[in-house]
Protein backbone atom coordinates (compact mmCIF):
# COMPACT_ATOMS: atom_id res chain seq x y z
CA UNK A 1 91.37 124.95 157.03
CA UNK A 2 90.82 123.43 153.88
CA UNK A 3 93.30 121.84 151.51
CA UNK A 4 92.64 123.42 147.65
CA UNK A 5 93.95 120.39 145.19
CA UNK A 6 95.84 122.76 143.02
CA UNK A 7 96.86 125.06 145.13
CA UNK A 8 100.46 123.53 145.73
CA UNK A 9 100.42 123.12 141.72
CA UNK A 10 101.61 125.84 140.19
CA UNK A 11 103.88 125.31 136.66
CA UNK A 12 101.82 121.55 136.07
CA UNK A 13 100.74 122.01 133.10
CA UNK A 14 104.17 123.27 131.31
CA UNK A 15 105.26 119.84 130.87
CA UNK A 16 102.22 118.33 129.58
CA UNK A 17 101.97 121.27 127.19
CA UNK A 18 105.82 121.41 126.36
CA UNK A 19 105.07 117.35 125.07
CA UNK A 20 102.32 118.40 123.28
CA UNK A 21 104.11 120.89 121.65
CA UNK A 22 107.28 118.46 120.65
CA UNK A 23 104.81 115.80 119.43
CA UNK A 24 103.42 118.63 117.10
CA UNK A 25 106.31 119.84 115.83
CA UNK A 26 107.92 116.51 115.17
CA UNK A 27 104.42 115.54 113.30
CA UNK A 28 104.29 118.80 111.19
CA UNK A 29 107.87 118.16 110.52
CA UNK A 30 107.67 114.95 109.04
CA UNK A 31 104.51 115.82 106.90
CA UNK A 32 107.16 119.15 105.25
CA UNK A 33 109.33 115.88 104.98
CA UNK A 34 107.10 114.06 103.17
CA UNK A 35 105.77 116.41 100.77
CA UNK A 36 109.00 117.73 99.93
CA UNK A 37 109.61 114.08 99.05
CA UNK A 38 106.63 114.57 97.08
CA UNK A 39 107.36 117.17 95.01
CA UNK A 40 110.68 116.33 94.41
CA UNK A 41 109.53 112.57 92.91
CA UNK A 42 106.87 114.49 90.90
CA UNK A 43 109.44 117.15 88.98
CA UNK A 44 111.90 113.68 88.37
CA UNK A 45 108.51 111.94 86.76
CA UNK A 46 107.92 115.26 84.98
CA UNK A 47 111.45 115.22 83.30
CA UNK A 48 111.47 112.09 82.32
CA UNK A 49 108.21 112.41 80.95
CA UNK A 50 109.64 115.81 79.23
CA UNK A 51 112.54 113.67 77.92
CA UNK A 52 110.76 110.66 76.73
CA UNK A 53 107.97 112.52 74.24
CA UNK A 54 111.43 114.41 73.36
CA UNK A 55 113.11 111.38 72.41
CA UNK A 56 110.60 110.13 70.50
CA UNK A 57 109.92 112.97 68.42
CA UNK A 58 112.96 112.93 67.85
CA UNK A 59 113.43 109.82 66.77
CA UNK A 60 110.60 110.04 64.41
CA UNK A 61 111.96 112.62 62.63
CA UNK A 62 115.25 111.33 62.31
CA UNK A 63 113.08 108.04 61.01
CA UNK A 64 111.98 109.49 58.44
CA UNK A 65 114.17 111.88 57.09
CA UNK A 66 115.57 109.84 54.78
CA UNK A 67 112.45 109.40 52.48
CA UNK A 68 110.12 113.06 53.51
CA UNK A 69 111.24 116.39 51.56
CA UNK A 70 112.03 119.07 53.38
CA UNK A 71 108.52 121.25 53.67
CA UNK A 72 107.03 117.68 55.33
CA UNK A 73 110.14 117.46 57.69
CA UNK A 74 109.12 121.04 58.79
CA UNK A 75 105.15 119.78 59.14
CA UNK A 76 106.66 116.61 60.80
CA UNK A 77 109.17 118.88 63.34
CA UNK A 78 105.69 121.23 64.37
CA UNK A 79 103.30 118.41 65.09
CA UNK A 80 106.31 116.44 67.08
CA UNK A 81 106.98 119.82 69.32
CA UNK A 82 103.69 120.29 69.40
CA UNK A 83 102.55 116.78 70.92
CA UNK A 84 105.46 116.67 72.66
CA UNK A 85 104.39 119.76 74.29
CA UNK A 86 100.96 118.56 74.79
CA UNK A 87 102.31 115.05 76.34
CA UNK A 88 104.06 117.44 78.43
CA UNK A 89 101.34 119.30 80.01
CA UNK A 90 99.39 116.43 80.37
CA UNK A 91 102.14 115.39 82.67
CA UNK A 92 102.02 117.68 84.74
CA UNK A 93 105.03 120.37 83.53
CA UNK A 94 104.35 123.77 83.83
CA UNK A 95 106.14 126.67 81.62
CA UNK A 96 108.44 126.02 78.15
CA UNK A 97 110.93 123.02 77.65
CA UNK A 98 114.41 123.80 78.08
């Protein structure tokens, strides 16, 4: 009679493929880790980013308020919003400033 190899075998490969399947899931989780990271560093850079061309339009107008009449402080307040709008986008926010 002849021996067949795999015969006495049976259930083998469930532990090879159970370790496969934890080395997986431990890889896709830490990539869902990382790119949550991600994301979360990105919308922090995007506030701050928000808040800076803010501040600064801000502080122009407040600059110059002293010496401008109050049609220019209107033309000054528009083109601040508006570039600090466009700064904005450029960075990478999405939607209207709070």
């Amino acid at each position: 009679m002849r021996c067949i190899p795999w015969k006495d075998q049976k259930g083998a490969v469930l532990p090879f493929v159970a370790l496969i399947m934890v080395f997986v899931i431990f890889g896709m989780m830490a990539i869902v880790v990382d790119a949550g990271g991600l994301y979360n560093v990105r919308k922090q850079m995007v506030t701050a980013a928000d808040a800076a061309a803010l501040a600064g339009a801000k502080e122009m107008e407040k600059n110059l308020s002293a010496s401008v009449s109050e049609s220019e402080k209107a033309t000054i307040r528009a083109k601040a919003e508006q570039i600090a709008k466009s700064i904005a986008t450029k960075n990478g926010a999405e939607g209207e400033p709070r």
